[in-house]
N, C-alpha and C. Protein backbone atom coordinates (compact mmCIF):
# COMPACT_ATOMS: atom_id res chain seq x y z
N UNK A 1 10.53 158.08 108.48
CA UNK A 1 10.53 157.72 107.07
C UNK A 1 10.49 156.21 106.99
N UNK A 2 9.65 155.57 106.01
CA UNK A 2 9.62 154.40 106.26
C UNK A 2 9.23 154.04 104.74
N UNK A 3 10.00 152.75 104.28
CA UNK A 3 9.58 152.42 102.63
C UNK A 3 9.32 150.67 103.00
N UNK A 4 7.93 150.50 102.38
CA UNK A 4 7.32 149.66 102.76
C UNK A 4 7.53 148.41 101.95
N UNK A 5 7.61 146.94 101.86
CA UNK A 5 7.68 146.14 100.88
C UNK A 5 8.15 144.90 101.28
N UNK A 6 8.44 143.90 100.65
CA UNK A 6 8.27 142.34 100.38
C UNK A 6 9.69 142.19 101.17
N UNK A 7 10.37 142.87 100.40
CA UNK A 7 11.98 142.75 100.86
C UNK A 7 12.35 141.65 100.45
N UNK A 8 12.29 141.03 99.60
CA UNK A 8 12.38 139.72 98.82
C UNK A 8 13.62 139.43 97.97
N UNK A 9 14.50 139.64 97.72
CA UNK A 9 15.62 139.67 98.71
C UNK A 9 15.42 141.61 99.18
N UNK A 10 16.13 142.08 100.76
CA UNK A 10 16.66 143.36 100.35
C UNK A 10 17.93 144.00 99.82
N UNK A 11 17.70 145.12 99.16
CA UNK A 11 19.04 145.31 98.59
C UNK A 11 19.47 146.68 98.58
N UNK A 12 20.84 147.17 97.98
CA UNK A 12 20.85 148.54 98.24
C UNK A 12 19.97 149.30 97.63
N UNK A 13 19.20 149.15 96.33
CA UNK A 13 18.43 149.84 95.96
C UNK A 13 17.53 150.64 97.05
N UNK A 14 16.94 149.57 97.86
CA UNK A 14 16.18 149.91 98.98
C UNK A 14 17.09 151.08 100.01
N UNK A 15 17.88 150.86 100.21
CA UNK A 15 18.87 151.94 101.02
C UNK A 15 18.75 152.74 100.08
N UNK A 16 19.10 152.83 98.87
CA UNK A 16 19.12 154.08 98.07
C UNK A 16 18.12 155.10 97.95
N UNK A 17 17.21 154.58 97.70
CA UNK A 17 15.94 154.66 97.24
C UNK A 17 15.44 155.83 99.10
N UNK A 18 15.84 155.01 100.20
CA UNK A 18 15.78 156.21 101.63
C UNK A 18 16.50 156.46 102.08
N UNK A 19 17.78 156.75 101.20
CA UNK A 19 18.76 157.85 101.34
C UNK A 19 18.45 158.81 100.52
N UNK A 20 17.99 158.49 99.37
CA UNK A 20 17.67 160.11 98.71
C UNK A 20 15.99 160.63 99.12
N UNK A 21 15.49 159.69 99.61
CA UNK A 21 14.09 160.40 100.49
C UNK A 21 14.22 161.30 102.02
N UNK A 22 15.83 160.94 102.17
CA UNK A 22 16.43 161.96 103.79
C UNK A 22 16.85 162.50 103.37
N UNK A 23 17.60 162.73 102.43
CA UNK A 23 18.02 164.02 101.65
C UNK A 23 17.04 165.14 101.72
N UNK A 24 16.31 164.44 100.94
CA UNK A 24 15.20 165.74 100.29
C UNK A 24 14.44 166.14 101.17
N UNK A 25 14.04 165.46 101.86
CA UNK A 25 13.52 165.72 103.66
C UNK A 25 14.46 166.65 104.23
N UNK A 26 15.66 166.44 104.31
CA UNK A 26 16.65 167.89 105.06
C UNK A 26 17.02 168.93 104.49
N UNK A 27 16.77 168.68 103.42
CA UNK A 27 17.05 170.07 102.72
C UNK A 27 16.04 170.32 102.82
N UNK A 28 14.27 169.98 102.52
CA UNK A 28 13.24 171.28 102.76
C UNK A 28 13.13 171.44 103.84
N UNK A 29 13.77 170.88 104.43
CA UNK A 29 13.69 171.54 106.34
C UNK A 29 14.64 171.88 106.91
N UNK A 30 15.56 172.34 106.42
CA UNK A 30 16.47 173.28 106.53
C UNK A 30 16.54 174.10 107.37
N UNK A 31 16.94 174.10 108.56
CA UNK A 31 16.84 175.31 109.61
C UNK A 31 15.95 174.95 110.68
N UNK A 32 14.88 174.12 110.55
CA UNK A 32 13.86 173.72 111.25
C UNK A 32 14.71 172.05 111.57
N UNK A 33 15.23 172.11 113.35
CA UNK A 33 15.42 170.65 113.29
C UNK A 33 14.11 169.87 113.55
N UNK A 34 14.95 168.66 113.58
CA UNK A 34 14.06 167.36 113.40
C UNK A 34 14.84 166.49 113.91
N UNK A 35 14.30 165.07 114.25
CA UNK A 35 14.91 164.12 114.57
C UNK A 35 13.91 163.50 113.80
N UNK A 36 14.96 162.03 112.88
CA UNK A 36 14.34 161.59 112.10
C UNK A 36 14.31 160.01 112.83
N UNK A 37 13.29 158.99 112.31
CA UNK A 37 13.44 157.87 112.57
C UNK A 37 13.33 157.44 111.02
N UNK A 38 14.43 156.57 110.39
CA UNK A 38 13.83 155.74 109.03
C UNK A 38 14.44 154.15 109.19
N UNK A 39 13.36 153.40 108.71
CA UNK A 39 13.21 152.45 108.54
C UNK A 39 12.31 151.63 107.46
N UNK A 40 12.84 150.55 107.42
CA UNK A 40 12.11 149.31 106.13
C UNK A 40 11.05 148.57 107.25
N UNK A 41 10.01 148.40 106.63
CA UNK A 41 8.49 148.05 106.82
C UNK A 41 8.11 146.98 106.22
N UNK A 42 8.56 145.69 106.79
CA UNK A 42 8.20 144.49 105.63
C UNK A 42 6.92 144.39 105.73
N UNK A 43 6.03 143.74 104.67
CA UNK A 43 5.01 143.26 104.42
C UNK A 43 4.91 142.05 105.19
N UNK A 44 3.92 141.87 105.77
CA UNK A 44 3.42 140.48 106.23
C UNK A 44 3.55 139.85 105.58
N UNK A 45 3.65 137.86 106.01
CA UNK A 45 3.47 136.81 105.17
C UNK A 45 2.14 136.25 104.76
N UNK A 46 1.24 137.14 105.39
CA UNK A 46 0.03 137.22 104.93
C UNK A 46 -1.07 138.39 104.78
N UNK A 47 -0.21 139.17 104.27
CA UNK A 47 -0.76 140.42 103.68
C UNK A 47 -1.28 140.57 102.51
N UNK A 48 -2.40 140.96 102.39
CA UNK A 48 -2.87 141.10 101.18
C UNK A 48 -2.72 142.21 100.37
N UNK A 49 -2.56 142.21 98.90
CA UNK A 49 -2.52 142.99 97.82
C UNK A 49 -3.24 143.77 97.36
N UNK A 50 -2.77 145.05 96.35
CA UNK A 50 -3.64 145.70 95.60
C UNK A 50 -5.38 144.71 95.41
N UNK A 51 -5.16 143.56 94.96
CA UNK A 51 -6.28 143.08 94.69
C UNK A 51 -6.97 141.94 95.81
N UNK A 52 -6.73 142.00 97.38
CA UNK A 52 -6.95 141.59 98.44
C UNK A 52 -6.89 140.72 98.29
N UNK A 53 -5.93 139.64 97.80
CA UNK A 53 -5.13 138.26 97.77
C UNK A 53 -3.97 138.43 98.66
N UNK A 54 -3.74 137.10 99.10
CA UNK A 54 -2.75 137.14 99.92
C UNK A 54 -1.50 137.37 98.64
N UNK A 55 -0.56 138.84 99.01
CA UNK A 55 0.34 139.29 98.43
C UNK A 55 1.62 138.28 98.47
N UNK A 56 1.96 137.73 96.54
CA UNK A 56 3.04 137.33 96.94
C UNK A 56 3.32 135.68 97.45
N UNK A 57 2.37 134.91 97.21
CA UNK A 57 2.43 133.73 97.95
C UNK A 57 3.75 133.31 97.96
N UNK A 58 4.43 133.48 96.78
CA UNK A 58 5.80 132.59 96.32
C UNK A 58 6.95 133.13 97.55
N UNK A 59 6.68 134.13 98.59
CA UNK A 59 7.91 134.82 98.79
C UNK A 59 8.54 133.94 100.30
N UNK A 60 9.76 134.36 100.27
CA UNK A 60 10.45 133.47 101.30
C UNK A 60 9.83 134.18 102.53
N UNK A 61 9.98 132.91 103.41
CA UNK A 61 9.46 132.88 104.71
C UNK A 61 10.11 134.23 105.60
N UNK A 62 8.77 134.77 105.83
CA UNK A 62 8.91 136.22 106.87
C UNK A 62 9.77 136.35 107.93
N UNK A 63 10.45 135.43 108.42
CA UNK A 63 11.77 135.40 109.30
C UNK A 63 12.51 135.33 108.71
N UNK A 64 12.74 134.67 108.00
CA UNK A 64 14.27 134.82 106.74
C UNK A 64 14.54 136.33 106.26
N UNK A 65 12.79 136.71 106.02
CA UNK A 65 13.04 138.17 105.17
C UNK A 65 13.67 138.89 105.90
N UNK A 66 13.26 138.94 106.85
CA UNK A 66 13.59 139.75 108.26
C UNK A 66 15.06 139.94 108.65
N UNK A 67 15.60 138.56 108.58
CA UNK A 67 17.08 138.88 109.28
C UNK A 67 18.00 139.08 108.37
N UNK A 68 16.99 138.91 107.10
CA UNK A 68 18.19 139.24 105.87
C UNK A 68 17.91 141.11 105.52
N UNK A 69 16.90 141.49 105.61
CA UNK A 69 16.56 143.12 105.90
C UNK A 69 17.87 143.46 106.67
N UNK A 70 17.46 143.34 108.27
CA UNK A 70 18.35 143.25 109.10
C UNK A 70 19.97 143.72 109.04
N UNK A 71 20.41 142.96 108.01
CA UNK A 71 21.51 142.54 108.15
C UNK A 71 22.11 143.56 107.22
N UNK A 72 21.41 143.63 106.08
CA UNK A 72 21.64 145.19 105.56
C UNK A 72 21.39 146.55 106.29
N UNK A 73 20.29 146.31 107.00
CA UNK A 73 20.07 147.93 107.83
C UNK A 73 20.89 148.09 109.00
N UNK A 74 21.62 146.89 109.66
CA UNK A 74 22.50 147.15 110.51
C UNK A 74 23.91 147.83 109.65
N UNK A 75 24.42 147.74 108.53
CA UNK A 75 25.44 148.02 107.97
C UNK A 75 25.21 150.02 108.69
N UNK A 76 24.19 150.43 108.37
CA UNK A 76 23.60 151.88 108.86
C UNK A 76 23.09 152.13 109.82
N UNK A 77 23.21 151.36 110.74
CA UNK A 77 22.68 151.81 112.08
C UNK A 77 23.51 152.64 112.41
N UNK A 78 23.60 153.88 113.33
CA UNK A 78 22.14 153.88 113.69
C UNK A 78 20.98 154.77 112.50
N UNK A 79 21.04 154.68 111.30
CA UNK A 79 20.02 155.66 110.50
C UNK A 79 19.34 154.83 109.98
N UNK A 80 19.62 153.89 109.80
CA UNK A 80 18.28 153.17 109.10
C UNK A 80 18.15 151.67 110.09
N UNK A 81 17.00 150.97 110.41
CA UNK A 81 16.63 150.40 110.34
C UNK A 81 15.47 148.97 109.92
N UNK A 82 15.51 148.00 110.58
CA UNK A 82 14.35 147.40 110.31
C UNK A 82 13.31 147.08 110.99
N UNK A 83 12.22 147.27 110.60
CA UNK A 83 11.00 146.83 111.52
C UNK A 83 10.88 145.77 111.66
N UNK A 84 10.55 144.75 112.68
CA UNK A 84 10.22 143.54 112.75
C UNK A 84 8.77 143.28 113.11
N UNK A 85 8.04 144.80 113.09
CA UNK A 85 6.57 144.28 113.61
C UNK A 85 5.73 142.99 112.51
N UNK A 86 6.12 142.81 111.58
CA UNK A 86 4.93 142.22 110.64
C UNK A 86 5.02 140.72 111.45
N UNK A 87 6.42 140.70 112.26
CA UNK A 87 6.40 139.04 112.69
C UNK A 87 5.37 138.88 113.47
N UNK A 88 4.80 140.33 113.86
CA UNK A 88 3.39 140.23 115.15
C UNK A 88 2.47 140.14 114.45
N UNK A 89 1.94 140.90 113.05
CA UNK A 89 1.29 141.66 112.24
C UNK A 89 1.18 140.76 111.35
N UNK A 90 1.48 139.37 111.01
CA UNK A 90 1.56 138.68 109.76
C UNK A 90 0.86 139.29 108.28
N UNK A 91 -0.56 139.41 109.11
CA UNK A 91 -1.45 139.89 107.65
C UNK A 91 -1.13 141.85 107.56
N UNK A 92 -0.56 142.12 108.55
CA UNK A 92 -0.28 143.85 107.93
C UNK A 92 0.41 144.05 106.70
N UNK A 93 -0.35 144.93 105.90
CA UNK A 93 0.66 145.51 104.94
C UNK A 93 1.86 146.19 105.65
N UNK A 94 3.04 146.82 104.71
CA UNK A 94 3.86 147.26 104.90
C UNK A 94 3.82 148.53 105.96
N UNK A 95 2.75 149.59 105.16
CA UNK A 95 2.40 150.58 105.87
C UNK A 95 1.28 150.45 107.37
N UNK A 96 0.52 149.75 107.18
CA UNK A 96 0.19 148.79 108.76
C UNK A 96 0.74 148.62 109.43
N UNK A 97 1.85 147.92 109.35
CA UNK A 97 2.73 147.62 110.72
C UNK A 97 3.93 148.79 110.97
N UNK A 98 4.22 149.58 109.81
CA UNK A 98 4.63 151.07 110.12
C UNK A 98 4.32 151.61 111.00
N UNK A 99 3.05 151.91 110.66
CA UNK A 99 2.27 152.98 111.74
C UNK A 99 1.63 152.31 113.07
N UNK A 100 1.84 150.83 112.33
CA UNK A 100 1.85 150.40 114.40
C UNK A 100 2.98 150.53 114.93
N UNK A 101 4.02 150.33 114.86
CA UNK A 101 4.92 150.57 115.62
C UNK A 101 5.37 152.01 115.53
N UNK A 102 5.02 153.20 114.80
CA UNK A 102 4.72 154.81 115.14
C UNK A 102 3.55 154.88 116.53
N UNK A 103 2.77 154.12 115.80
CA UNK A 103 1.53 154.22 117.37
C UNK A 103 2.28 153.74 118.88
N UNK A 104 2.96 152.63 118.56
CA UNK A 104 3.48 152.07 119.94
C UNK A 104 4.75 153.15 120.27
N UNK A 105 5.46 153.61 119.44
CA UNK A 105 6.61 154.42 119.74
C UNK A 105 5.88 155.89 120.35
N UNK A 106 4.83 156.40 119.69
CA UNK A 106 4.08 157.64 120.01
C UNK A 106 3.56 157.49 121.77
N UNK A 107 2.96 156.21 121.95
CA UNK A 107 2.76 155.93 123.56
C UNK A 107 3.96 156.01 124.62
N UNK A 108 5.11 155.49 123.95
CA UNK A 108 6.37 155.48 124.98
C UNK A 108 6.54 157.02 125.17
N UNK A 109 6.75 157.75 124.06
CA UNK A 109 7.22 159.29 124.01
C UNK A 109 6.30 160.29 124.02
N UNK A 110 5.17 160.25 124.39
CA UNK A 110 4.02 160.93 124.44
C UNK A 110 4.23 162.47 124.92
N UNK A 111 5.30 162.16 126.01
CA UNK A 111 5.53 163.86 126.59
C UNK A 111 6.43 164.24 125.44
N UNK A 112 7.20 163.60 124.89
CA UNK A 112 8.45 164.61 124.19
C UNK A 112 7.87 164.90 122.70
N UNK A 113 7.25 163.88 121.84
CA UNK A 113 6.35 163.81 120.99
C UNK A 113 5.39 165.11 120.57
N UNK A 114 5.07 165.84 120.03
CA UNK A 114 3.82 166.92 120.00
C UNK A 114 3.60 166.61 118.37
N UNK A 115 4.36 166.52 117.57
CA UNK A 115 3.80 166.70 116.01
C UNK A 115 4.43 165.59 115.21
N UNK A 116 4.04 165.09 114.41
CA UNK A 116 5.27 163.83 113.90
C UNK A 116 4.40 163.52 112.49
N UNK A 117 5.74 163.89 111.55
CA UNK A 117 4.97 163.87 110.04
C UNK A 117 6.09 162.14 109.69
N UNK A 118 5.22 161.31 109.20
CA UNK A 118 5.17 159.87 108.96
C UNK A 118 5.33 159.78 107.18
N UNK A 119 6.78 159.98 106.81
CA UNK A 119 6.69 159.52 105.22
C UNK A 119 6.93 158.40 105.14
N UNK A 120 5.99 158.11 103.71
CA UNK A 120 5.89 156.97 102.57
C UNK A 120 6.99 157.18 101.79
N UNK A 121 8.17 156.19 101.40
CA UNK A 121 8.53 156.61 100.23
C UNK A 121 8.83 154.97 99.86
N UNK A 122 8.82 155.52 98.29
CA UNK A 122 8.64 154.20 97.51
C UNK A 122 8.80 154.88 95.85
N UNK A 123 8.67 153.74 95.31
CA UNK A 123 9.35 153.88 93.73
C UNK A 123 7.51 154.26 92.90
N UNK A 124 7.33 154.90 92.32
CA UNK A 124 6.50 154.68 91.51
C UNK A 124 5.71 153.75 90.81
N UNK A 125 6.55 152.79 90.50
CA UNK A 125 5.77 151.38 90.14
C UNK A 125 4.69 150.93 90.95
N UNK A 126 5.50 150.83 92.41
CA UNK A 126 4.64 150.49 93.44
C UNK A 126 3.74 151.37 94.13
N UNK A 127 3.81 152.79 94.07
CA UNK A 127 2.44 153.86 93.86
C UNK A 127 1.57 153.36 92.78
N UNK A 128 1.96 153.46 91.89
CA UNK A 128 0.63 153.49 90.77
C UNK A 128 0.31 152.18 91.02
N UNK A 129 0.59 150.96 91.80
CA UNK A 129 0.09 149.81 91.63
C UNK A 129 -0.97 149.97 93.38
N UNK A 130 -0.16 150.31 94.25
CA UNK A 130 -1.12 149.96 95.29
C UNK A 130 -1.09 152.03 96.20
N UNK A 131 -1.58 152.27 95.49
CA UNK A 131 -2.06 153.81 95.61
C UNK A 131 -3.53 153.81 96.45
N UNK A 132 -4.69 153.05 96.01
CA UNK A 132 -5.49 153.05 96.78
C UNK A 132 -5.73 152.11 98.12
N UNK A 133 -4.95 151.33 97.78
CA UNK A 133 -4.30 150.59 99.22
C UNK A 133 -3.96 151.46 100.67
N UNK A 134 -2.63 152.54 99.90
CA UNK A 134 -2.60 153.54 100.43
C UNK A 134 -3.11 154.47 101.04
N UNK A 135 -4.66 154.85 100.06
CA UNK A 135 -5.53 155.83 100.64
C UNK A 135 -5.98 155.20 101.68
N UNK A 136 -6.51 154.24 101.38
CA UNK A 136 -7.13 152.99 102.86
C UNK A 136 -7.23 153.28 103.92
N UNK A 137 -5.64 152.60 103.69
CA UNK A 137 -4.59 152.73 105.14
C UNK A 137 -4.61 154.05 105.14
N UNK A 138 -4.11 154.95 105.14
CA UNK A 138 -4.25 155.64 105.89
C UNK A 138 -5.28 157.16 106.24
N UNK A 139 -6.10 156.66 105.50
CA UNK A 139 -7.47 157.47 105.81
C UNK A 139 -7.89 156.76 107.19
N UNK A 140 -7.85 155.31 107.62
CA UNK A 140 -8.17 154.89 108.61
C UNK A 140 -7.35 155.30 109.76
N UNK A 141 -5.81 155.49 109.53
CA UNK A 141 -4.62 155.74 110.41
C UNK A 141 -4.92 157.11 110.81
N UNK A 142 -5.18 158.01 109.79
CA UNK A 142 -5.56 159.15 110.00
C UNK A 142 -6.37 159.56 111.37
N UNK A 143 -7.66 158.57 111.62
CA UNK A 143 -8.64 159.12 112.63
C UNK A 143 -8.24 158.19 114.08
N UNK A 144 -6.92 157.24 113.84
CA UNK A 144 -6.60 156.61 114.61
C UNK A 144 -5.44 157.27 115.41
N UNK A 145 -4.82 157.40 115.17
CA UNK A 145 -3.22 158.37 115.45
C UNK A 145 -3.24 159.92 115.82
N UNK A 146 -2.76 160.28 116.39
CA UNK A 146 -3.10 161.93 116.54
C UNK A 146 -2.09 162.70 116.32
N UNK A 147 -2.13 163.39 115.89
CA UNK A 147 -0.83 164.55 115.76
C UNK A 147 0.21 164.67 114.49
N UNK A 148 -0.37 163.31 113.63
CA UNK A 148 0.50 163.05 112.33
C UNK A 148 0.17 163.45 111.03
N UNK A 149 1.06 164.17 110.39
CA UNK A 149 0.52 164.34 108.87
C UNK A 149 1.06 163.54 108.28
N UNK A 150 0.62 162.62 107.10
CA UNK A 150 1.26 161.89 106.15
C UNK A 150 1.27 162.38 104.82
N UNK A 151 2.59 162.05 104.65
CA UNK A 151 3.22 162.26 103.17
C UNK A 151 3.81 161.22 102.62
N UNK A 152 3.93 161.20 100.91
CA UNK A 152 4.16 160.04 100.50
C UNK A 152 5.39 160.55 99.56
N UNK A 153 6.55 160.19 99.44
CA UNK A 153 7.62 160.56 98.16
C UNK A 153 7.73 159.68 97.65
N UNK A 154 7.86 159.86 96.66
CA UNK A 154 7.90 158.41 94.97
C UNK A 154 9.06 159.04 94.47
N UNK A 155 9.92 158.04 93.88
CA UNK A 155 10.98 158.32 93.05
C UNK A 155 10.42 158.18 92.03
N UNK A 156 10.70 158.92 90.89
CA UNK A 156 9.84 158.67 89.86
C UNK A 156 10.73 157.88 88.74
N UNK A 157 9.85 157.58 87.85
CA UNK A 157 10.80 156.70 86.83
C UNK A 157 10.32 157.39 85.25
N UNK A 158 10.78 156.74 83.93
CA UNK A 158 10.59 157.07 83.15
C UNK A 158 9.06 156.20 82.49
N UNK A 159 9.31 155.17 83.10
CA UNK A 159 8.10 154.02 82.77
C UNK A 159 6.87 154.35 83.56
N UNK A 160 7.08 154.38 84.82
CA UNK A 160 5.57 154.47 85.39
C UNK A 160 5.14 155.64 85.65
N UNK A 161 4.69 156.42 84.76
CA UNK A 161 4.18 157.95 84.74
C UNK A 161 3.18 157.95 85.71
N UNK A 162 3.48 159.30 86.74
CA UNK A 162 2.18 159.67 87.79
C UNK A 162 1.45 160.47 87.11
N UNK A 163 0.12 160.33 86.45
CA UNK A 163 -0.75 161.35 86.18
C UNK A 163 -1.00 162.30 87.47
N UNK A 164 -0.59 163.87 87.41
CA UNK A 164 -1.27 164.28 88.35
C UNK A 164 -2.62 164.68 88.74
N UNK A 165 -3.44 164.20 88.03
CA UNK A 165 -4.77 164.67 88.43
C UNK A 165 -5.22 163.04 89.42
N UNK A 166 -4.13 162.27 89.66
CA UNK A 166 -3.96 161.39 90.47
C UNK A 166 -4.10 161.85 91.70
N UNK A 167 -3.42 162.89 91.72
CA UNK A 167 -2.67 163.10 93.00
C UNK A 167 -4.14 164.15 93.85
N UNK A 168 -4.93 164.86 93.39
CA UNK A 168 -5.99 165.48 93.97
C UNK A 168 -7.05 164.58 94.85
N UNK A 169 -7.08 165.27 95.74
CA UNK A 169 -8.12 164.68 96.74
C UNK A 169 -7.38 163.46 97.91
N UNK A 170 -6.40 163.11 97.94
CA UNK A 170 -5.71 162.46 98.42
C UNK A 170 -5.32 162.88 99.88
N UNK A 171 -5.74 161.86 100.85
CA UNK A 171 -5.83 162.34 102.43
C UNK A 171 -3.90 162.49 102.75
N UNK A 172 -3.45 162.69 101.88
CA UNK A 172 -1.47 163.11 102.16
C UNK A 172 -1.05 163.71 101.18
N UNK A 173 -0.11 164.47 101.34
CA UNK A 173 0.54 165.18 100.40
C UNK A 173 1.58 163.81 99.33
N UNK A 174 1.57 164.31 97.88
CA UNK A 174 2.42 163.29 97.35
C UNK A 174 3.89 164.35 96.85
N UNK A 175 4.95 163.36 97.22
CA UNK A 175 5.76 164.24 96.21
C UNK A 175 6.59 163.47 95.50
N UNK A 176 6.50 163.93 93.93
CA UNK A 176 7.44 163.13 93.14
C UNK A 176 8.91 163.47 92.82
N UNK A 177 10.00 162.67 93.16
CA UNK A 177 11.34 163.39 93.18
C UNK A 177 11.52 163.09 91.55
C-alpha cells in the first residue's frame, strides 16, 4: 500500500488517510493471509504534474521532506514506512518511484513473491486532479512488472465528486471508501 505525494509538511492526516486504506484491505481479505508492505511515496523534486510542469516548484527541499516523512513513519514502524527512492528518482512521480522500489523489492524476493497486488490510495482531490497521470503510470508499469494487479482507493469527500463513468476502462480497479 502506498499513498503518493509532496509530503509538504507530512502529517497525520497522511497516516490516517493509510490506516483506514489497511483496514479496508483486511477486512476484504479476511481469511486469505497476506503480508502487507505500506508506505509514503514522496514525489520527486523534480517531478512533473498533472500538466507536465515541474510539480510544485515552491516546495521544501527533497531531503528535508524526507527526514521529516521519516520521522513520522518511524513513530509506526514497523507498519508504515517511508520511501526514500525519489532521492534517486528526483524527476519520479510519487507512484514511479513506488513501483520502483516494488520492482527492486520483487528482484530480492523473487522465489517467495508469486502474486503482489500494489495499492494507490489517496484522497479524491488528488484522483480527480492527476487520474490520468495515473493511467500513464501505470499502464506503462503494467507491461513492465509481472505478477501485479493495481488498485487504487480514494477516500472520498463531499467536495470532489468521482463521476463513475470515470471509473470505466481504467487499466486498475478503483475503489471509493
Amino acid at each position: 500500500v502506498t499513498l503518493p505525494g509532496t509530503f509538504d509538511p507530512a502529517h497525520l492526516d497522511h497516516v490516517d488517510l493509510l490506516l483506514d486504506t489497511l483496514v479496508y484491505i483486511t477486512e476484504k481479505e479476511r481469511g486469505n493471509p497476506k503480508t502487507y508492505v505500506v508506505f509514503i511515496s514522496l514525489v520527486g523534486g523534480n517531478a512533473t504534474g498533472p500538466d507536465g510542469a515541474i510539480w510544485k516548484t515552491y516546495k521544501t527541499p527533497a531531503l528535508h521532506r524526507h527526514n521529516m516523512a521519516k520521522l513520522l513513519t518511524d513513530i509506526f514502524d514497523p507498519l508504515i514506512h517511508t520511501s526514500m527512492m525519489s532521492l534517486e528518482y528526483p524527476s519520479g512521480t510519487g507512484i514511479e518511484n513506488a513501483l520502483r522500489m516494488l520492482d527492486s523489492q520483487q528482484a530480492k524476493e523473487s522465489e517467495r513473491l508469486e502474486k503482489v497486488t500494489f495499492y494507490v490510495t489517496c484522497g479524491s482531490d488528488t484522483f480527480v486532479r492527476w487520474r490520468n497521470k495515473f493511467d500513464d503510470i501505470i499502464r506503462k508499469y503494467q507491461n513492465l512488472i509481472e505478477n501485479v494487479t493495481f488498485k487504487i482507493i480514494v477516500r472520498g469527500d463531499s467536495v470532489n465528486y468521482i463521476d463513475p463513468e470515470t471509473l470505466k476502462n481504467l487499466p486498475y480497479k478503483v475503489t471509493v471508501l
